[in-house]
Protein backbone atom coordinates (compact mmCIF):
# COMPACT_ATOMS: atom_id res chain seq x y z
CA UNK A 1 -29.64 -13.78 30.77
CA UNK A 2 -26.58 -14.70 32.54
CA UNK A 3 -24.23 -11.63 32.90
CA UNK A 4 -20.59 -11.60 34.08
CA UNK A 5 -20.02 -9.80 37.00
CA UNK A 6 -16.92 -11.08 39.19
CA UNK A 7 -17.64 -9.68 42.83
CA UNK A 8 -15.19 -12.34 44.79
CA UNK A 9 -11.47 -12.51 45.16
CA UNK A 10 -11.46 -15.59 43.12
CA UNK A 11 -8.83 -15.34 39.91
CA UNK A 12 -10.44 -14.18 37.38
CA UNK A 13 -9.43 -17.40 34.79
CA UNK A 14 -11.27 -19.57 36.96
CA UNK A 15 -13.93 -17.35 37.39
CA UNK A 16 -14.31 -17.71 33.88
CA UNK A 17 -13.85 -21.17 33.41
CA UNK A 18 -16.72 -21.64 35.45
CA UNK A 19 -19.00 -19.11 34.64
CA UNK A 20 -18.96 -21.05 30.95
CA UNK A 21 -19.26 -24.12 32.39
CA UNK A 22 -21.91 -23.48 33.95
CA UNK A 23 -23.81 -21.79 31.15
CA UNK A 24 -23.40 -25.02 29.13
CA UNK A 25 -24.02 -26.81 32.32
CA UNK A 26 -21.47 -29.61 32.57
CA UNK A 27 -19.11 -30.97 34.15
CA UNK A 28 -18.54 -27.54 36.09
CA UNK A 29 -16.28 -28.85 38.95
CA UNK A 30 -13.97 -31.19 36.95
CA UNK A 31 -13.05 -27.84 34.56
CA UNK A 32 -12.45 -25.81 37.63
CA UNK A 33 -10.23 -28.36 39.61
CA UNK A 34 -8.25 -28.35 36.49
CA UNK A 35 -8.37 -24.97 35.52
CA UNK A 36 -6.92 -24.46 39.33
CA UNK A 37 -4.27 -26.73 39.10
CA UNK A 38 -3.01 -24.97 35.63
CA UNK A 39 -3.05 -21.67 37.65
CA UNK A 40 -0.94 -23.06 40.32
CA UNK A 41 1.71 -25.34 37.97
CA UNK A 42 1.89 -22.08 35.94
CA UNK A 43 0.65 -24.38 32.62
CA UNK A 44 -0.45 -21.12 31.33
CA UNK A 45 -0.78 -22.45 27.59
CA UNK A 46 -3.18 -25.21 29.21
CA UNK A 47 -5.35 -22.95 31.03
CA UNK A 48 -5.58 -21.08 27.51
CA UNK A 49 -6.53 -24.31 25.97
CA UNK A 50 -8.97 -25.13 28.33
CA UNK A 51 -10.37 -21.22 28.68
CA UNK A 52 -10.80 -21.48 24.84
CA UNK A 53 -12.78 -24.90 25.22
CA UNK A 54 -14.88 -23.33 27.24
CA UNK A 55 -15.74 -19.97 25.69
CA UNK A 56 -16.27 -21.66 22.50
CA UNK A 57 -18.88 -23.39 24.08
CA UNK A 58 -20.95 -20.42 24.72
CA UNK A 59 -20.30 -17.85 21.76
CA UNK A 60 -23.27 -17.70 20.93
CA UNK A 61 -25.35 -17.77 24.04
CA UNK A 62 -24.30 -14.96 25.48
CA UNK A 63 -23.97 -11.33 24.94
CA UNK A 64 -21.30 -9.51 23.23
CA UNK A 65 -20.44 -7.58 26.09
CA UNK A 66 -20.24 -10.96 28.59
CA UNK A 67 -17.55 -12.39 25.54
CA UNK A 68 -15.76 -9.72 25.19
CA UNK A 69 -14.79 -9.31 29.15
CA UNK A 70 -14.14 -13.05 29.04
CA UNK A 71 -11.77 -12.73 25.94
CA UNK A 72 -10.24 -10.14 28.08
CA UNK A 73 -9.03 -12.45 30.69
CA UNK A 74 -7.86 -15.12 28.14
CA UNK A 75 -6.17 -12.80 26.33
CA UNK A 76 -4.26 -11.64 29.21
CA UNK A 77 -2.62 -14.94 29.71
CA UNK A 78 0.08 -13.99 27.17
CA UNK A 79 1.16 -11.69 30.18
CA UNK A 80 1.84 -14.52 32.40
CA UNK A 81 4.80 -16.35 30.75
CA UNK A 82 8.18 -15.35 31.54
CA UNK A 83 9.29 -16.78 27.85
CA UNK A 84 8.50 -15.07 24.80
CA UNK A 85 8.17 -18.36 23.23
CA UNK A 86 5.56 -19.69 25.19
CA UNK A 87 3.61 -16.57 24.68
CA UNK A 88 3.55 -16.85 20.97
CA UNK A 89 2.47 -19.84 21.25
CA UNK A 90 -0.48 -18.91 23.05
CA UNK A 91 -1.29 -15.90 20.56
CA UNK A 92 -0.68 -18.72 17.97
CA UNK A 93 -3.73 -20.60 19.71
CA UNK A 94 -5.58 -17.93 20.72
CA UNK A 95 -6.10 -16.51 17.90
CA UNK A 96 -6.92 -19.46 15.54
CA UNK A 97 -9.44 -20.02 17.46
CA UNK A 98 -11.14 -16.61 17.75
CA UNK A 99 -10.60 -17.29 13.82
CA UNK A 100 -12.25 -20.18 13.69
CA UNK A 101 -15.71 -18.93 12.58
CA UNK A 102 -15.39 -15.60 10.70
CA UNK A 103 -18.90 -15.05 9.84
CA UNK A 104 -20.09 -14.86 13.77
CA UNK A 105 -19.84 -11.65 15.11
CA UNK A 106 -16.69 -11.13 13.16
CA UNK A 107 -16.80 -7.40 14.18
CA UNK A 108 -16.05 -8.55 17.78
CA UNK A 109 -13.76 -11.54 17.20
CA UNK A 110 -11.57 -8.84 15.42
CA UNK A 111 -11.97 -6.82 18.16
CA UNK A 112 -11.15 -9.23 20.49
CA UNK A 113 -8.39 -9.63 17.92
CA UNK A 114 -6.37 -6.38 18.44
CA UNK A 115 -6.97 -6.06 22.10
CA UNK A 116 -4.78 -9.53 22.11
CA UNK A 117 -2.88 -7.80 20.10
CA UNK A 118 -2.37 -4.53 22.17
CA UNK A 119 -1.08 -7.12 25.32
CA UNK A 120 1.68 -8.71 23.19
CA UNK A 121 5.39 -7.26 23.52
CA UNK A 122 7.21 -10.01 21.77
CA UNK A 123 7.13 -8.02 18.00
CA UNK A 124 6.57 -11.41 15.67
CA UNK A 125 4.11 -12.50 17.87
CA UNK A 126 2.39 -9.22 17.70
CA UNK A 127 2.61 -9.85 13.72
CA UNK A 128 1.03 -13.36 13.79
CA UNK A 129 -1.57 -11.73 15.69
CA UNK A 130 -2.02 -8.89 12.84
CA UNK A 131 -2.00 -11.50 10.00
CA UNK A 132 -4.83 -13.75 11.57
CA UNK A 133 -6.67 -10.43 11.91
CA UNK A 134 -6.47 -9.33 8.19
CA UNK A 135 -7.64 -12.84 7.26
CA UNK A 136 -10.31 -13.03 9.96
CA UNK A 137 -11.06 -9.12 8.38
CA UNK A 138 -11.55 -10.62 4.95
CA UNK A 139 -13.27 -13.82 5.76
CA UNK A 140 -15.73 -12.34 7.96
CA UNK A 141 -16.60 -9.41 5.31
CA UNK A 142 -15.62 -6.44 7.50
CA UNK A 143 -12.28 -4.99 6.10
CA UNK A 144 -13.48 -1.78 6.66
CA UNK A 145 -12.74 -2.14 10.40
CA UNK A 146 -9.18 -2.66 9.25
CA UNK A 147 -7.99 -0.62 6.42
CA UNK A 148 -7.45 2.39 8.68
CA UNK A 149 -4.23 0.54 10.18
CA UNK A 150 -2.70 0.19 6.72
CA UNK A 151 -1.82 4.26 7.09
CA UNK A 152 0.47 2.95 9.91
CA UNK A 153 2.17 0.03 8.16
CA UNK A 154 5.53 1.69 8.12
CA UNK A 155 6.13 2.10 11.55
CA UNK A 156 4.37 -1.37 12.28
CA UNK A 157 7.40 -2.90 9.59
CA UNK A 158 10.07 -0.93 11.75
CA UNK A 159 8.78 -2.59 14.81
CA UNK A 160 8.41 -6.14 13.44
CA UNK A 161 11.47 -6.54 11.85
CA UNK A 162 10.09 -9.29 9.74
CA UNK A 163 11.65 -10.80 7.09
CA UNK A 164 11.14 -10.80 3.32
CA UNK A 165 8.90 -14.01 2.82
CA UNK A 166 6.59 -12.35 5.68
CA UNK A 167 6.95 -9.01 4.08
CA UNK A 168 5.77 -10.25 0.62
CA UNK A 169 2.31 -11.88 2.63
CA UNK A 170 1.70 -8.79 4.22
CA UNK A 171 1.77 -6.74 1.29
CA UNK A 172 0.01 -9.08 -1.35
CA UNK A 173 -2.64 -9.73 1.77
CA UNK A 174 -3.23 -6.07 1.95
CA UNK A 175 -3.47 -5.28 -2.04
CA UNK A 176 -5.72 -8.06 -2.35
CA UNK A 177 -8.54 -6.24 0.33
CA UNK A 178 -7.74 -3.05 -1.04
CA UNK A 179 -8.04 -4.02 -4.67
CA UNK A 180 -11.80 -4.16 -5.09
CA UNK A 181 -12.45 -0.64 -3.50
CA UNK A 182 -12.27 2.20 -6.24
CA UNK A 183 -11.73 4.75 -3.46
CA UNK A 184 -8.49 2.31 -2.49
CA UNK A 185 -6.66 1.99 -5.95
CA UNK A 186 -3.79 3.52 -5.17
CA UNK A 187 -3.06 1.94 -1.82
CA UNK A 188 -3.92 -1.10 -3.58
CA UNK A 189 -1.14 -0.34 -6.24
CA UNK A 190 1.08 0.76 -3.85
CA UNK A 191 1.30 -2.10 -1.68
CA UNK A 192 1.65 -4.62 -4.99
CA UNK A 193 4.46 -2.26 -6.00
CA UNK A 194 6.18 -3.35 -2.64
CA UNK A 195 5.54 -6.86 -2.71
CA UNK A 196 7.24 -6.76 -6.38
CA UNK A 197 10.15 -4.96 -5.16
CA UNK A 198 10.89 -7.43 -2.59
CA UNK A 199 11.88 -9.84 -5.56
CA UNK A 200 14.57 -7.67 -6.67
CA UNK A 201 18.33 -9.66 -6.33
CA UNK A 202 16.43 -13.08 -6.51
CA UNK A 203 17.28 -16.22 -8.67
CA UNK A 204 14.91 -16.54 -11.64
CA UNK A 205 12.92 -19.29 -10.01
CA UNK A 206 11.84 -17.54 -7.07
CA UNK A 207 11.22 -14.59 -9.19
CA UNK A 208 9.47 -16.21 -11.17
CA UNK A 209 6.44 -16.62 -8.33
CA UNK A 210 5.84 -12.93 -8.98
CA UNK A 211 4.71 -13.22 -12.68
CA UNK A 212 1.10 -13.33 -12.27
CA UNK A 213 1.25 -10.29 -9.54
CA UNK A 214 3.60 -8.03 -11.96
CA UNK A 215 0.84 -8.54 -14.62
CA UNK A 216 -1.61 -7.54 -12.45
CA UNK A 217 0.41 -4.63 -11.10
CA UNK A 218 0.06 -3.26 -15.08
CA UNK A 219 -3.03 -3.94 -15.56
CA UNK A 220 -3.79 -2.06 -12.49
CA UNK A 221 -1.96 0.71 -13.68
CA UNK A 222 -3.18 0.80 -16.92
CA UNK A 223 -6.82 0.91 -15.88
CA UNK A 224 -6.62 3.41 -13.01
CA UNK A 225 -7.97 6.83 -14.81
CA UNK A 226 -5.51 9.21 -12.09
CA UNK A 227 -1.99 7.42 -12.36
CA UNK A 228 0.16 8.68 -15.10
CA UNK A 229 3.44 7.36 -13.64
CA UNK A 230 5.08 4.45 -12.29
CA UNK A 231 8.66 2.98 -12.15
CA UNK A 232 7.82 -0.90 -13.16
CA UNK A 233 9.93 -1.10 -15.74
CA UNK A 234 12.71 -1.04 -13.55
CA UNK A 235 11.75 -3.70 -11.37
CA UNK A 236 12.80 -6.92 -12.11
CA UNK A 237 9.67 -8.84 -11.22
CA UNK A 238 8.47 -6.77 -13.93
CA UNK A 239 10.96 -6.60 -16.58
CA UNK A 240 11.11 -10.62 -16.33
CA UNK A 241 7.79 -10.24 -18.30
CA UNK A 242 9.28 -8.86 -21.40
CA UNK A 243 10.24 -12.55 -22.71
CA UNK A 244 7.44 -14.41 -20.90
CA UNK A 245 5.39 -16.63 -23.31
CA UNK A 246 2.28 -15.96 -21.31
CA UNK A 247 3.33 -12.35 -20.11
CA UNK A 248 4.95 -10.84 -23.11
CA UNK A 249 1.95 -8.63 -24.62
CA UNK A 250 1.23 -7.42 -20.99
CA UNK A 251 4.63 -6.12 -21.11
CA UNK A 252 4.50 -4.44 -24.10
CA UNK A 253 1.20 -2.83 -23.22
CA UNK A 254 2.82 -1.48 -20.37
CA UNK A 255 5.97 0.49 -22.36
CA UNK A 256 3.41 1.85 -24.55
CA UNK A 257 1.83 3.55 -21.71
CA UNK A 258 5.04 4.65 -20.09
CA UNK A 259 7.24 5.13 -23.73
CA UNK A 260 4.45 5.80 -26.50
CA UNK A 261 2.07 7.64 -27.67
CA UNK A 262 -1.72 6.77 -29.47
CA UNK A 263 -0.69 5.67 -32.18
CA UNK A 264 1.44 2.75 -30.57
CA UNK A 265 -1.62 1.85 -28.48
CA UNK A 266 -4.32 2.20 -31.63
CA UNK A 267 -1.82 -0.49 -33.73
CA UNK A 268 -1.61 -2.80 -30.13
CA UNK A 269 -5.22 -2.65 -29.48
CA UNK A 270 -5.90 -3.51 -32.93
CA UNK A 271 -3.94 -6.95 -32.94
CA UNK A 272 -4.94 -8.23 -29.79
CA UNK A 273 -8.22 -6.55 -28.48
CA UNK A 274 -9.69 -9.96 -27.43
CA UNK A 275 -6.42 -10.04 -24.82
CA UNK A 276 -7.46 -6.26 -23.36
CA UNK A 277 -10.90 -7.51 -22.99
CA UNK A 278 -9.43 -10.76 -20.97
CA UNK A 279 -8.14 -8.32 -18.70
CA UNK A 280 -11.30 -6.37 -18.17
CA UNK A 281 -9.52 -3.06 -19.83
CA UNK A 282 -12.13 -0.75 -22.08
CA UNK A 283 -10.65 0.67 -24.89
CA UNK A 284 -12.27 4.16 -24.25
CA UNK A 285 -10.76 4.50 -21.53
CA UNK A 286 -7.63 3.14 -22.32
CA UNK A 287 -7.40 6.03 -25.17
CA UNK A 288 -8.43 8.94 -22.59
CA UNK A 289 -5.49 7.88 -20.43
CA UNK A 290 -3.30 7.47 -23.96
CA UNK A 291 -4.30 10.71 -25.28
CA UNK A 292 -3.09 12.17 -21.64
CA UNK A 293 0.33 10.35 -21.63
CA UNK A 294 0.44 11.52 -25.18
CA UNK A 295 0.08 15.12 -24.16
CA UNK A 296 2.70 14.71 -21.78
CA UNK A 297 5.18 12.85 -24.13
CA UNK A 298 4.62 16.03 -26.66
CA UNK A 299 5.06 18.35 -23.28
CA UNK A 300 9.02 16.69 -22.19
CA UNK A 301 10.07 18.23 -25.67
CA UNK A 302 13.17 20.48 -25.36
CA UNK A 303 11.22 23.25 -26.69
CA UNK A 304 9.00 23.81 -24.51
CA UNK A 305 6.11 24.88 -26.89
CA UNK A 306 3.29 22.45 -28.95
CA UNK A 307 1.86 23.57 -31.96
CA UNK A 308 -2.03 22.71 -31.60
CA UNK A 309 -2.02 21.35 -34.98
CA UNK A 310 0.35 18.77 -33.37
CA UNK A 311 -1.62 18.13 -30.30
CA UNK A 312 -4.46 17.45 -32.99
CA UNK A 313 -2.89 15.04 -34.53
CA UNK A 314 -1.15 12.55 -32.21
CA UNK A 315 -3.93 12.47 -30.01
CA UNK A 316 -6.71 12.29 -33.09
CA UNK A 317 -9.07 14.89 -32.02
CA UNK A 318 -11.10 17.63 -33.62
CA UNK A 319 -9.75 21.03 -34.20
CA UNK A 320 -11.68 22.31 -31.02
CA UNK A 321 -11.15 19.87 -29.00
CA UNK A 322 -7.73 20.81 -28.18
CA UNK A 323 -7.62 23.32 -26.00
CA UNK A 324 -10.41 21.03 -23.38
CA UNK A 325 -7.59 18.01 -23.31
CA UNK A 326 -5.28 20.75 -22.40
CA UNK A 327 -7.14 21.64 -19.46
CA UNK A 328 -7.61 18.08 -19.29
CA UNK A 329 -4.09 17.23 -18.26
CA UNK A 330 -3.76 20.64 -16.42
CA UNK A 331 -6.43 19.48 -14.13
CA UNK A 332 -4.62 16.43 -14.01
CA UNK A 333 -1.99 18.33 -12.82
CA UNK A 334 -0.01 16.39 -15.40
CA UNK A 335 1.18 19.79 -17.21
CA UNK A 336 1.52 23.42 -16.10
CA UNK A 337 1.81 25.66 -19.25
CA UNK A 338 -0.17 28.43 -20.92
CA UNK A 339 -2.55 28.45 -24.25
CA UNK A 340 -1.14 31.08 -27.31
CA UNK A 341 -4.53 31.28 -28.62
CA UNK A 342 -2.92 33.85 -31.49
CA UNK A 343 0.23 31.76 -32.10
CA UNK A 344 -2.45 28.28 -31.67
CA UNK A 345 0.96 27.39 -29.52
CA UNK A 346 1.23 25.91 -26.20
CA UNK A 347 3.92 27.38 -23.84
CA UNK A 348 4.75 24.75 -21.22
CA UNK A 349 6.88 25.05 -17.84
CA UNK A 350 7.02 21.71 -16.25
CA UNK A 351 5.69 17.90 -17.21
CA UNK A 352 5.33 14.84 -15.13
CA UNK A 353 7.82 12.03 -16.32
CA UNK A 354 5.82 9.04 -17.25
CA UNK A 355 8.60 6.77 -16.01
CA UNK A 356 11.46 7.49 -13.50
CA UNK A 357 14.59 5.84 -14.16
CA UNK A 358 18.12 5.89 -14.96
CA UNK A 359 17.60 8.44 -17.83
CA UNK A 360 15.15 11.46 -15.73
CA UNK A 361 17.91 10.92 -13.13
CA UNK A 362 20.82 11.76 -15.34
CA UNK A 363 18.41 14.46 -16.41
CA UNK A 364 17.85 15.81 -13.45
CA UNK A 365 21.47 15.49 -12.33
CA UNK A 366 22.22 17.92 -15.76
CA UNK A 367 19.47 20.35 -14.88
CA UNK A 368 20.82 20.56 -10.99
CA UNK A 369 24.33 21.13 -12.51
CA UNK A 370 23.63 23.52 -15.07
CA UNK A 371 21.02 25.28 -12.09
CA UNK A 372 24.14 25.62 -9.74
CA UNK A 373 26.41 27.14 -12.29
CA UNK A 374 24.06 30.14 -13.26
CA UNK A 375 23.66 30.17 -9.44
CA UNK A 376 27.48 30.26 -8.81
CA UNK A 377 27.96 33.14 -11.73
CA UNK A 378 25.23 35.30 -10.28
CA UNK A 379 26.88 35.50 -6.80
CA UNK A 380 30.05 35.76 -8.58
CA UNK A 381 28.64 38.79 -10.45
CA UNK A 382 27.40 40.30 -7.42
CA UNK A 383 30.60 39.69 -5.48
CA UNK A 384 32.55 41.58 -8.23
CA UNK A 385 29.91 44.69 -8.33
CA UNK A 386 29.86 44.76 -4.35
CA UNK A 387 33.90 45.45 -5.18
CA UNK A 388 33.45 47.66 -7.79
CA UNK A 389 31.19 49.37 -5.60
CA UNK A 390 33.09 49.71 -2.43
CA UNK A 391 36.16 50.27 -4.43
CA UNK A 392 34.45 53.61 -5.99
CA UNK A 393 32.72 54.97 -2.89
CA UNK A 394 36.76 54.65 -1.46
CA UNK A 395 38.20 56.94 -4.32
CA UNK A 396 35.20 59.33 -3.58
CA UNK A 397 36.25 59.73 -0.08
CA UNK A 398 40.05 60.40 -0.87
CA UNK A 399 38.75 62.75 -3.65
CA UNK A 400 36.44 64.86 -1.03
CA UNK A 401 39.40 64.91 1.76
């Protein structure tokens, strides 16, 4: 087999214009007379053009090491340029056509993929260059090569700059490869959470492109067995559902996950279990998770303390099966408390809020307030018994002169 091994001075773009040429074995000398007059004009998007031409000649007739040192040297024409412009536009072209046929070797094209990426310094073009990967990623089946640079996608966003319409394919791009991973929920959810909140301050009609994806953001959330809490009701993408025709019941579903307890859920599931099923929710499920949120609606009581008779009933369980969905959502680490097995009373210390919005804020706000005035008496009380104090050790001095 032919291997690529440039020994000579020669430039290394024409070296590799004719090495392919010569592997498909035509018209060798015409390609290189070219290929050296686009080195010497500076044409540098031409040479890519015609580099490209060539290379995709030979994919798959020689060895993934040989490709990958010529992808090398046409990636490295984005270097040349001295306009930013004209180096997207070669990324642009580039990477279409590494892009061109996912399914061979995808593994190296994406490679191939973020070297290109690595030699870019203009920051959209570096972008382009991430979104043809993703799609090359998904096409070609390997995602998994991929998904680790999601963990970075903060920083990448400060360093793009991009703007919203990019922002919202980015983050619906990345939900959508993380969504059919169970290990990946989360992520998943998080990322659709983003590309919701990008709608917020739009006019109805662009808003309403996000229907379909704020349904699916509650479904999501409704079937994932570890989330308990979510702020969707608060985004407008979301709260545009409530009146939907189409949308309405999804809605609905999701306040009684966030607002209700069984009960609500029992009476909804009742009238429109052929809608759940549509959605590919299972209604055992859907009443672990309610009996959960349940618990935790009974646990945000001023009190503090659930009788287990109560816990019995809104969550529709036996007698001694209380005491296990207690554990249940302290595993969950949905509730901290302790279990009056004498008093059959639950003492709880702290809850997670099912929803955060306006009204856990103004909650909190009391709680902080009402925290720093017990706060300000007790060094207050201290202050004045540090003067008592000194004040009497003073008189005991005069006494003893």
């Amino acid at each position: 087999m032919t291997t690529v091994v440039p020994t000579s001075e020669e430039d290394p773009a024409l070296f590799v214009v004719r090495f392919t040429s010569e592997v498909v074995e035509s018209q060798v000398k015409r390609l290189c007379i070219e290929a050296q007059e686009c080195i010497v004009m500076g044409r540098w998007l031409d040479l890519a053009s015609l580099m490209l031409t060539s290379a995709d000649l030979i994919f798959s007739k020689v060895s993934d090491k040989d490709l990958e040192c010529i992808f090398t040297v046409i990636c490295n024409l984005v270097t040349k340029p001295e306009s930013l412009d004209e180096s997207l536009e070669m990324a642009k072209l580039i990477s279409t056509k590494i892009t061109q046929q996912p399914n061979e070797k995808p593994a190296l094209r994406l490679k191939i993929m973020f070297n290109l990426y690595n030699l870019l310094e203009n920051p959209y073009s570096r972008f382009f260059v991430y979104m043809k990967a993703l799609d090359l990623a998904v096409n070609g089946k390997v995602s998994e090569h991929i998904i680790s640079s999601f963990k970075k996608m903060d920083d990448f966003l400060r360093e793009w700059n991009i703007g919203i319409q990019d922002q919202r394919k980015l983050f619906l791009t990345i939900s959508n490869i993380l969504k059919d991973s169970k290990s990946s929920a989360k992520d998943s959810f998080k990322f659709l959470t983003k590309y919701l909140a990008t709608f917020s301050g739009e006019d109805a009609l662009t808003m309403g492109e996000a229907k379909e994806e704020a349904a699916r953001t509650i479904i999501e959330f409704v079937k994932a067995p570890d989330m308990f809490q979510c702020d969707l009701v608060d985004m407008p993408a979301v709260a545009q559902l409530e009146k939907d025709a189409k949308y309405a019941l999804v809605y609905q579903l999701l306040l009684i996950f966030l607002t209700q307890r069984l009960d609500a859920y029992l009476d909804f599931q009742a009238a429109n279990s052929t809608l759940l099923k549509s959605y590919g929710l299972v209604h055992e499920d859907c009443i672990t998770k309610m009996r959960l949120m349940s618990l935790v609606d009974l646990a945000s009581s001023e009190s503090g303390q659930i009788s287990y008779e109560l816990i019995k009933d809104t969550l529709r369980i036996n007698d001694d099966e209380v005491e296990m969905w207690v554990v249940k959502a302290i595993t969950a680490k949905l509730i901290d408390c302790k279990m009056d097995q004498m008093n059959q009373t639950v003492i709880v210390s702290r809850c997670t809020e099912r929803m955060f919005g306006e009204h856990q804020w103004q909650t909190l706000r009391t709680k902080l307030a009402t925290w720093r005035g017990n706060i300000a008496n007790v060094i207050s009380t201290i202050q004045a018994n540090k003067i008592t104090e000194d004040g009497t050790q003073a008189m005991q001095g005069l006494t003893i002169r």
